[in-house]
C-alpha atoms as a PDB file:
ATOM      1  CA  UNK A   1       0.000   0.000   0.000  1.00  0.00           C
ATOM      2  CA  UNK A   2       1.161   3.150  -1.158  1.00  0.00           C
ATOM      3  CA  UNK A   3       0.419   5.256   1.325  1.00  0.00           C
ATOM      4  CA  UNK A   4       2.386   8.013   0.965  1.00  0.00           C
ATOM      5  CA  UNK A   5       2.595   8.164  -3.558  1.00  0.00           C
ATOM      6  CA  UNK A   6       3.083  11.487  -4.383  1.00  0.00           C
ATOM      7  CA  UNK A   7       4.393  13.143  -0.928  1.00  0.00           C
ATOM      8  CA  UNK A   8       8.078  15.084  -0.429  1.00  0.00           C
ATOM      9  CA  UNK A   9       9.891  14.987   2.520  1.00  0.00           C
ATOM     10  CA  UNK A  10      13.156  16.174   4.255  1.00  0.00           C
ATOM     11  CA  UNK A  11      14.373  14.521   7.080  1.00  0.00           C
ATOM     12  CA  UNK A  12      17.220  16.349   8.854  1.00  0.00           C
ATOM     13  CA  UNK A  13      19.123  13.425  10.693  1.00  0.00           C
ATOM     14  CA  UNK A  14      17.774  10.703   8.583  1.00  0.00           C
ATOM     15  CA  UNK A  15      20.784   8.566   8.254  1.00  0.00           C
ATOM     16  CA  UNK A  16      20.520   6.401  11.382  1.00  0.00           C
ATOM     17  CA  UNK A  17      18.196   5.547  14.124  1.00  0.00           C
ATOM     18  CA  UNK A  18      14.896   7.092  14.459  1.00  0.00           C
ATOM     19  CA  UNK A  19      15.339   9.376  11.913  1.00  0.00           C
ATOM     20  CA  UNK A  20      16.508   6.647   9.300  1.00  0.00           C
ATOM     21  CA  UNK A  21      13.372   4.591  10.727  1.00  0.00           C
ATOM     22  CA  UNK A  22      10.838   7.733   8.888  1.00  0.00           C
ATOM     23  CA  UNK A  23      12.735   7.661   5.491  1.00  0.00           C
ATOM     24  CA  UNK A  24      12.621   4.121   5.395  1.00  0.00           C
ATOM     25  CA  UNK A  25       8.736   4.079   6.051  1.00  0.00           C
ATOM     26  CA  UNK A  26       8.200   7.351   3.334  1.00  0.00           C
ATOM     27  CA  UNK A  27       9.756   5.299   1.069  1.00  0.00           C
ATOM     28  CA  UNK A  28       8.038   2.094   1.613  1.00  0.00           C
ATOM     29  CA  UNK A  29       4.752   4.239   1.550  1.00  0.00           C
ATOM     30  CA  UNK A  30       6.036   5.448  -2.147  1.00  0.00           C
ATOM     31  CA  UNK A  31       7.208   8.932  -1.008  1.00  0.00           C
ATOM     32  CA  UNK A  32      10.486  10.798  -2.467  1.00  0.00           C
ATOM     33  CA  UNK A  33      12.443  11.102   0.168  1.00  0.00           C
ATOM     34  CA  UNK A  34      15.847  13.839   0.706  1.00  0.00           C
ATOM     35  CA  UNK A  35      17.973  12.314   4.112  1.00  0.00           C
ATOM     36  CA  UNK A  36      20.731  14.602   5.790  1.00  0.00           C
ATOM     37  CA  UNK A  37      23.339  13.584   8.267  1.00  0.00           C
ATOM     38  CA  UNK A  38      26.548  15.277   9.377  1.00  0.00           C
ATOM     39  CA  UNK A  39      28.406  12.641   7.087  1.00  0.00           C
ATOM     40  CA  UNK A  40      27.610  11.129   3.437  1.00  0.00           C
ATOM     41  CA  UNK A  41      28.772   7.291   4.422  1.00  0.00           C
ATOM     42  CA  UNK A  42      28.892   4.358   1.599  1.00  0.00           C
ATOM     43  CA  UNK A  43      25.658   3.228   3.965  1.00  0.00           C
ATOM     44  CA  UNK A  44      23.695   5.724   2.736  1.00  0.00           C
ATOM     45  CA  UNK A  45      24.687   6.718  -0.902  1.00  0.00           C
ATOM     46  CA  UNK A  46      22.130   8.610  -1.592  1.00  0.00           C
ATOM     47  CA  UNK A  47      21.955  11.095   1.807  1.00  0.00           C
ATOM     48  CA  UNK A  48      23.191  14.871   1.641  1.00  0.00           C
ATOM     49  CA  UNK A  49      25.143  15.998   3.819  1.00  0.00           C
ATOM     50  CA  UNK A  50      24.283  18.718   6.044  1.00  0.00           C
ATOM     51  CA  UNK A  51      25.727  19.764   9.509  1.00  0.00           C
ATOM     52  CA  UNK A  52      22.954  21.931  10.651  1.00  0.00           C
ATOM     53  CA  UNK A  53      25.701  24.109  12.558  1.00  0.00           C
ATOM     54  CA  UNK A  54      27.160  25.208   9.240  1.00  0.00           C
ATOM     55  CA  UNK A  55      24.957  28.152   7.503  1.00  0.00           C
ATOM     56  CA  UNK A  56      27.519  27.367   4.496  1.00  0.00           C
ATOM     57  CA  UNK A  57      25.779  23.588   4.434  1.00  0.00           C
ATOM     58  CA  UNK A  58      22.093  24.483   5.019  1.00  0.00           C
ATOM     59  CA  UNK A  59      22.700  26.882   2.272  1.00  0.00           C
ATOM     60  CA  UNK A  60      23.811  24.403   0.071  1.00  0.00           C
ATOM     61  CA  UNK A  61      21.089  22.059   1.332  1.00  0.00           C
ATOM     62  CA  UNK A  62      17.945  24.709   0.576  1.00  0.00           C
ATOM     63  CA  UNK A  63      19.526  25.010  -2.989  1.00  0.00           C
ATOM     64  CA  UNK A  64      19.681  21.209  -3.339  1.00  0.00           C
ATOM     65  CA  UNK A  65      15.991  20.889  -1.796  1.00  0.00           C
ATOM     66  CA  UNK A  66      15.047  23.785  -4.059  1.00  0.00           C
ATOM     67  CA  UNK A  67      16.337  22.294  -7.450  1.00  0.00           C
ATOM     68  CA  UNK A  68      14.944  18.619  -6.537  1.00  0.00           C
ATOM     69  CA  UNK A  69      11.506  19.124  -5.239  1.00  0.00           C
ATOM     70  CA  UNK A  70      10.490  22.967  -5.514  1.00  0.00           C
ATOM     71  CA  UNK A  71       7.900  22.176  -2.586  1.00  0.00           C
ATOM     72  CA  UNK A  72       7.379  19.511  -0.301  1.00  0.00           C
ATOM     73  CA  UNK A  73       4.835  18.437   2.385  1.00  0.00           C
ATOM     74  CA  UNK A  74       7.025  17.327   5.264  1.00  0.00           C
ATOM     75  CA  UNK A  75      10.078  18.366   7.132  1.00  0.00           C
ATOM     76  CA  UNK A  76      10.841  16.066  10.124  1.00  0.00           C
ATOM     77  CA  UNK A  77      13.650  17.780  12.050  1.00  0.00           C
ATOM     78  CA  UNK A  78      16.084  14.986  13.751  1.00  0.00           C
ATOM     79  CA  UNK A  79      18.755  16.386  14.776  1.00  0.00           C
ATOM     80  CA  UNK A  80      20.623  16.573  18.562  1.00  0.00           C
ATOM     81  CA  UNK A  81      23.817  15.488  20.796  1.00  0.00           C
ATOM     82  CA  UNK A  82      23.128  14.621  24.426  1.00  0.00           C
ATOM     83  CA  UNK A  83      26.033  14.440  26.888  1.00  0.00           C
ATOM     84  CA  UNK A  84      25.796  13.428  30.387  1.00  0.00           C
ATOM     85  CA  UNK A  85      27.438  15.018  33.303  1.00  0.00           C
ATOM     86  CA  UNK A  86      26.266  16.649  36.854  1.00  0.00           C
ATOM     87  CA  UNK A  87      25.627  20.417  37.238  1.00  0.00           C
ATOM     88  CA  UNK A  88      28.751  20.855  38.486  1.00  0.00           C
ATOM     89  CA  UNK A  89      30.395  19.016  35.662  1.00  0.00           C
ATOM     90  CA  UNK A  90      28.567  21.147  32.686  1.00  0.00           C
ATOM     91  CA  UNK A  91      31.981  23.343  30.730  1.00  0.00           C
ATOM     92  CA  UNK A  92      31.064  26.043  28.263  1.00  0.00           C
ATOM     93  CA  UNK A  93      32.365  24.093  25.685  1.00  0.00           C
ATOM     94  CA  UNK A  94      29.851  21.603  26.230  1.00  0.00           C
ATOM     95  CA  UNK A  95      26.872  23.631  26.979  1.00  0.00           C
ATOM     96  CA  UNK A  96      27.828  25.859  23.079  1.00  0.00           C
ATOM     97  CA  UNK A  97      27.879  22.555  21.604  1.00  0.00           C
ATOM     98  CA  UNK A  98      24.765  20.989  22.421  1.00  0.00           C
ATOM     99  CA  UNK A  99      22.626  24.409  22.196  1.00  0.00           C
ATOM    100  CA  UNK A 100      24.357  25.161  18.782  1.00  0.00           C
ATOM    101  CA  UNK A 101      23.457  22.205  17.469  1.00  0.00           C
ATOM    102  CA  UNK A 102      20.088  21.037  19.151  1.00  0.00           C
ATOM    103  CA  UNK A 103      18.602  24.412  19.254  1.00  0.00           C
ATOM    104  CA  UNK A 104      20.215  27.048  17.085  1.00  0.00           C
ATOM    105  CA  UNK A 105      20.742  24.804  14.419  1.00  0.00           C
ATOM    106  CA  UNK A 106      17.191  22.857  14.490  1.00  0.00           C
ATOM    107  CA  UNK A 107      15.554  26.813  14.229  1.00  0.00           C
ATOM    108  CA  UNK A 108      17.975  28.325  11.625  1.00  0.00           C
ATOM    109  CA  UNK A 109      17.254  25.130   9.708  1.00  0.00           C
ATOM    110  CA  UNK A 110      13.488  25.566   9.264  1.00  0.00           C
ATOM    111  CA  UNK A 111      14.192  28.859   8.535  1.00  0.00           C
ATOM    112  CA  UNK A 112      15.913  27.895   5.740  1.00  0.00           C
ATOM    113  CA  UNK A 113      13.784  25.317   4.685  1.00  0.00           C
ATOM    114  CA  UNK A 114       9.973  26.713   5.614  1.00  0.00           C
ATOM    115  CA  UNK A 115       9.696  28.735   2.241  1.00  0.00           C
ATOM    116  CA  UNK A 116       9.711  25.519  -0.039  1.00  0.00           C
ATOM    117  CA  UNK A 117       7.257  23.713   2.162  1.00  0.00           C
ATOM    118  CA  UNK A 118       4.235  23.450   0.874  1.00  0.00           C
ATOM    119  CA  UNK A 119       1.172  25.257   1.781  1.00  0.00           C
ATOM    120  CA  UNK A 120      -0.714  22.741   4.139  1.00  0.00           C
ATOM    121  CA  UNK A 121       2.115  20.575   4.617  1.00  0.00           C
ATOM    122  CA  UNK A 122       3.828  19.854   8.375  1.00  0.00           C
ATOM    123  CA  UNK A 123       7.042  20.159  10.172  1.00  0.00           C
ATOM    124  CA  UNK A 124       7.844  17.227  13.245  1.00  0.00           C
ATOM    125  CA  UNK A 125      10.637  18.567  15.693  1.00  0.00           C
ATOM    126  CA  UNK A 126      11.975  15.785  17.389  1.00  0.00           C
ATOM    127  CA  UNK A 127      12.341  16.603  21.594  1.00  0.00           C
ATOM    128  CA  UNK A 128      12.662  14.738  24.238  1.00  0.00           C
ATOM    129  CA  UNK A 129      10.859  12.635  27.420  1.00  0.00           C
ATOM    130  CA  UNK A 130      13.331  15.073  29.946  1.00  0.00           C
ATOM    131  CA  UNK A 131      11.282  18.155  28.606  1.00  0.00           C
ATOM    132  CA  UNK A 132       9.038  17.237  31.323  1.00  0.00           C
ATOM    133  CA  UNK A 133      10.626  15.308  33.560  1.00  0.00           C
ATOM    134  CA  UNK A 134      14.149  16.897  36.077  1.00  0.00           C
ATOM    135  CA  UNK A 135      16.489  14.072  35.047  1.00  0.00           C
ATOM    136  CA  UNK A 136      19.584  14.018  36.767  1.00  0.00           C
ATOM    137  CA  UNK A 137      22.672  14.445  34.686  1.00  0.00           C
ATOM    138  CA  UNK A 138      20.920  15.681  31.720  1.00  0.00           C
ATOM    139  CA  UNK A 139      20.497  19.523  32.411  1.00  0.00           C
ATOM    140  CA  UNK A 140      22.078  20.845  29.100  1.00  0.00           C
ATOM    141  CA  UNK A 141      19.870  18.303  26.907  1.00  0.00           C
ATOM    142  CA  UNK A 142      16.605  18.776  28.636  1.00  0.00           C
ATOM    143  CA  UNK A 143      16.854  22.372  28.114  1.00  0.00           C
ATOM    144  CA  UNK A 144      17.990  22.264  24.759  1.00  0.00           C
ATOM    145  CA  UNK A 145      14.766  20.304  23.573  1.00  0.00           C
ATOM    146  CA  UNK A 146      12.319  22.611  26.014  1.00  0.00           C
ATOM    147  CA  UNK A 147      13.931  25.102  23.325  1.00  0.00           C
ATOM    148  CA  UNK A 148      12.716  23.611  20.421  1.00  0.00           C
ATOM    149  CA  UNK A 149       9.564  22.537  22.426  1.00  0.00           C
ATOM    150  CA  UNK A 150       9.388  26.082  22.702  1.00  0.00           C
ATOM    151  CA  UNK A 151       9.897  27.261  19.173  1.00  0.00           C
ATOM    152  CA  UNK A 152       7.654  24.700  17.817  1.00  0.00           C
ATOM    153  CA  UNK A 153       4.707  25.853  19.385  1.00  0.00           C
ATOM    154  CA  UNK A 154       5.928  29.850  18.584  1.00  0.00           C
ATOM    155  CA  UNK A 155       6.214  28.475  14.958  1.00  0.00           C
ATOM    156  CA  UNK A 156       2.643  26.778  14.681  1.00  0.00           C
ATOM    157  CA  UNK A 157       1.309  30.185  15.679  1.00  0.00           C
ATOM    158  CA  UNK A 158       2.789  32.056  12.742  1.00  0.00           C
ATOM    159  CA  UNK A 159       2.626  29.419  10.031  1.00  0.00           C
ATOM    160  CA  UNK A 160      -1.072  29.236  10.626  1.00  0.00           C
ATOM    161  CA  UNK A 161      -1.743  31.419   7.963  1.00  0.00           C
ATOM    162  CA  UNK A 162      -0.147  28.818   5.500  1.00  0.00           C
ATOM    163  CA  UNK A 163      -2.051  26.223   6.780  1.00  0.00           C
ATOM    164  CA  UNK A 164       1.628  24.262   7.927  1.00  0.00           C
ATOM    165  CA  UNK A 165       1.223  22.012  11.063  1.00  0.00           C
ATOM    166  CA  UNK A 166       4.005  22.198  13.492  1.00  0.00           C
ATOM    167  CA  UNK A 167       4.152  19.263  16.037  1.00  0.00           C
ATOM    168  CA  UNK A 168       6.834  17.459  18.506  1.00  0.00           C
ATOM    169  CA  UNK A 169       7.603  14.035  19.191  1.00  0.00           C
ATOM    170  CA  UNK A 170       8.708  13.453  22.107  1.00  0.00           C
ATOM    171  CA  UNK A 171      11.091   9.707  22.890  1.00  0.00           C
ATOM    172  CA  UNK A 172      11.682   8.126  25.742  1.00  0.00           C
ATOM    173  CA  UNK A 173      14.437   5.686  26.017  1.00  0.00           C
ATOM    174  CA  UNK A 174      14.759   4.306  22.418  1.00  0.00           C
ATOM    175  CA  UNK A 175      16.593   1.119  21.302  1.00  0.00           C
ATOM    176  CA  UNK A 176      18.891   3.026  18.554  1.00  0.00           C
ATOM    177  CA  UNK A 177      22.480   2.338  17.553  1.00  0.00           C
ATOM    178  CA  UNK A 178      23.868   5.127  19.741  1.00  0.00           C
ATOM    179  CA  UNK A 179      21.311   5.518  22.487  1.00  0.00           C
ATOM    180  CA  UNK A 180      21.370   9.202  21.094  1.00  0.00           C
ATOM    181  CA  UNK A 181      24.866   9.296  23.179  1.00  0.00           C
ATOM    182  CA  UNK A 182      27.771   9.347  20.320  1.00  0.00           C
ATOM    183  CA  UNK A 183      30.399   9.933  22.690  1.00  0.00           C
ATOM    184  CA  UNK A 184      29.095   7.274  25.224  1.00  0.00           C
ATOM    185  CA  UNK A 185      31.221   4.195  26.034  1.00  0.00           C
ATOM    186  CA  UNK A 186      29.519   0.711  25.004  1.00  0.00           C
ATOM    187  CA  UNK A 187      29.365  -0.109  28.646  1.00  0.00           C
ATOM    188  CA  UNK A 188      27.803   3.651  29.285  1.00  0.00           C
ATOM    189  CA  UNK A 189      25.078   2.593  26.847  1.00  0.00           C
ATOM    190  CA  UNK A 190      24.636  -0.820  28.127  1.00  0.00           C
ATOM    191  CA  UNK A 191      23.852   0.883  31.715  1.00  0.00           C
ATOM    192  CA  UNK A 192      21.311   3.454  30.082  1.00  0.00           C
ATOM    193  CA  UNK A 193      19.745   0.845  28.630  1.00  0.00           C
ATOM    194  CA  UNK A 194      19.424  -1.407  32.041  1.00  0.00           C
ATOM    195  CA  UNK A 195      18.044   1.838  33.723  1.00  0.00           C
ATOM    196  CA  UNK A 196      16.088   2.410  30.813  1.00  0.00           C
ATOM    197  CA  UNK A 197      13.863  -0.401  31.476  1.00  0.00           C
ATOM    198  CA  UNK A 198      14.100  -0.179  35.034  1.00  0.00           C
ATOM    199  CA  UNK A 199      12.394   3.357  35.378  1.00  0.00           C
ATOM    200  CA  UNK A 200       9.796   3.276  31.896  1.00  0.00           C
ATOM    201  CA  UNK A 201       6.328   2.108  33.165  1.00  0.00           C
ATOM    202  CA  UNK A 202       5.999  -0.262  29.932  1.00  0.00           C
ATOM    203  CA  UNK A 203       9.427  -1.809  31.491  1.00  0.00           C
ATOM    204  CA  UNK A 204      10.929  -1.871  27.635  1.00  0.00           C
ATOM    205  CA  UNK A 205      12.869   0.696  25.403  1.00  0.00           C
ATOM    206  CA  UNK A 206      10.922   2.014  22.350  1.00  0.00           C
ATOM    207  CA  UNK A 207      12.199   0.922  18.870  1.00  0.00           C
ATOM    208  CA  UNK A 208      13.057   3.494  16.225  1.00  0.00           C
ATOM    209  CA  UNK A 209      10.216   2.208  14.297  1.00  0.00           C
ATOM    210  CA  UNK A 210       7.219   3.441  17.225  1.00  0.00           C
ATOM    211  CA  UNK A 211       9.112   7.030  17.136  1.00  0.00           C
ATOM    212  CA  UNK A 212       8.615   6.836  13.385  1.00  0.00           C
ATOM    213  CA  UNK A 213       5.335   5.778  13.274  1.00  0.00           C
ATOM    214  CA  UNK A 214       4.396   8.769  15.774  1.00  0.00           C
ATOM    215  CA  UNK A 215       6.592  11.253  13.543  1.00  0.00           C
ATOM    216  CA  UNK A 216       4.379  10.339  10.547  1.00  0.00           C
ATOM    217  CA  UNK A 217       1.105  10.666  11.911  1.00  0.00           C
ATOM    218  CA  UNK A 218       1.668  13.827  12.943  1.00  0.00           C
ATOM    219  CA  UNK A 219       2.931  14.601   9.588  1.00  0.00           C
ATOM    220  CA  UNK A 220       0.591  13.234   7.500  1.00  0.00           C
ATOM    221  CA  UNK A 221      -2.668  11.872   9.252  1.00  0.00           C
ATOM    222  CA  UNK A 222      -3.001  14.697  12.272  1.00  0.00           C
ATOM    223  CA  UNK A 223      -4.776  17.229  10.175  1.00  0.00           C
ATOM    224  CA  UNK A 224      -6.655  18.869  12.965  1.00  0.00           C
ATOM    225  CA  UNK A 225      -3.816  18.935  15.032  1.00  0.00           C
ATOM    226  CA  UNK A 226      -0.992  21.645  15.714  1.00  0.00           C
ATOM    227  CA  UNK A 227       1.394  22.947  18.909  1.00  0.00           C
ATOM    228  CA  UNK A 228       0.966  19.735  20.194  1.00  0.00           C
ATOM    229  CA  UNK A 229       3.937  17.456  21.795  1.00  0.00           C
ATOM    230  CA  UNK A 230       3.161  13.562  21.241  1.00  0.00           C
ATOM    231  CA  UNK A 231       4.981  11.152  23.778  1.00  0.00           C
ATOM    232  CA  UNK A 232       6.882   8.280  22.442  1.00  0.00           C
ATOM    233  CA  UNK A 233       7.937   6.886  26.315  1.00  0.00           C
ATOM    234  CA  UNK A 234       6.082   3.741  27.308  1.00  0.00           C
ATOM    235  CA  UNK A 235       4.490   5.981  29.770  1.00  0.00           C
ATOM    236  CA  UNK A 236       7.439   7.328  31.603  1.00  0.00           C
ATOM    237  CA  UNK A 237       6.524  11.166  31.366  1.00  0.00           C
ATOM    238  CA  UNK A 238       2.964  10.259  32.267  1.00  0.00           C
ATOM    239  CA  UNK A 239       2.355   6.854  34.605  1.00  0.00           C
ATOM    240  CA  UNK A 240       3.392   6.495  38.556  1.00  0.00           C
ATOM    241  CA  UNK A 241       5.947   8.257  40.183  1.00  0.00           C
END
């Protein structure tokens, strides 16, 4: 079933793990699909790349988008860096690098990008469970994504009269090659895993697959729907303590 025949879509960050989970459903649904990541690997032949910290790159990328589809109807926007370390921990190196690329580069991306979307069509940030929740360790990542919560919402507002949907998804633990930690050790990733399904009500990680599933619904089949923030946690932001 070809659900999707006929749709465009962008995925910023769609060369591995949840992001690599929507292109491959677009594309099984029959939908041309452009994929960025930070690297063009032999895995993915066919992705762009695009570091969304480089205005040089999404420059390049809004001329490729431009000359390949003229409009589209969906940008999912994928992209982030989480590092863990206490308060006390946190270096200004860090903090810049997680806010330049979570936040400033998520929101100068769609500015780049919004003016070939088409009329009616739908942008999906990607956030995160800690936007709710005071999670030890994570201080810099939760309040990166409570940014882009926070633009999203701002950004649903003024695209209203274009008719574009802007909606979050928001992951919980998420069985992904990385853990969304790149610089974590295998045994750092084994232990967020363990406490992963220690502390989620449903007592499992998500796969990439549920995230994607989520991401495309709100793209495509949430008409009536805008601002919103759609959990993807087993019920960890939501159920017990």
């Amino acid at each position: 079933m070809n659900t999707y025949t006929g749709k465009k879509a962008v995925v910023l960050g769609g060369t591995h793990g949840m992001g690599l989970a929507v292109v491959e459903r677009l594309r099984e649904g029959g939908a041309e699909v452009l994929a960025t990541g930070r690297s063009a690997t032999d895995q993915h032949p066919d992705a762009v790349r695009a570091d969304v910290t480089r205005p040089d790159e999404m420059d390049a990328l809004g001329a490729t988008v431009a000359e390949r589809f003229g409009e589209f109807d969906l940008l999912h926007v994928n992209v982030g860096v989480a590092s863990i370390q206490p308060f006390e921990e946190v270096t200004p190196e860090i903090y810049d690098r997680m806010f330049d690329v979570n936040a400033r580069g998520a929101f100068f991306a769609v500015q780049r990008l919004a003016p070939m979307i088409r009329d009616g069509g739908s942008i999906v940030f990607t956030t995160s469970v800690t936007n709710g929740r005071g999670s030890a360790t994570m201080s810099v990542y939760s309040g990166t994504k409570a940014a882009v919560r926070a633009f999203a919402k701002v950004l649903a507002a003024e695209f209203l009269p274009r008719r574009i949907r802007v909606n979050t998804v928001a992951p919980g633990f998420i069985d992904t090659p990385t853990m969304g930690f790149t610089d974590a050790t295998a045994e750092e990733r084994a232990a967020i895993m363990k406490l992963g399904d220690e502390v989620t009500p449903m007592r499992r990680h998500g796969t990439a697959d549920e995230v994607a599933r989520a991401v495309l619904f709100l793209g495509f089949d949430a008409t009536f729907t805008t601002g919103i923030e759609l959990p993807v946690d087993g019920g960890l932001g939501h159920v017990g303590d």
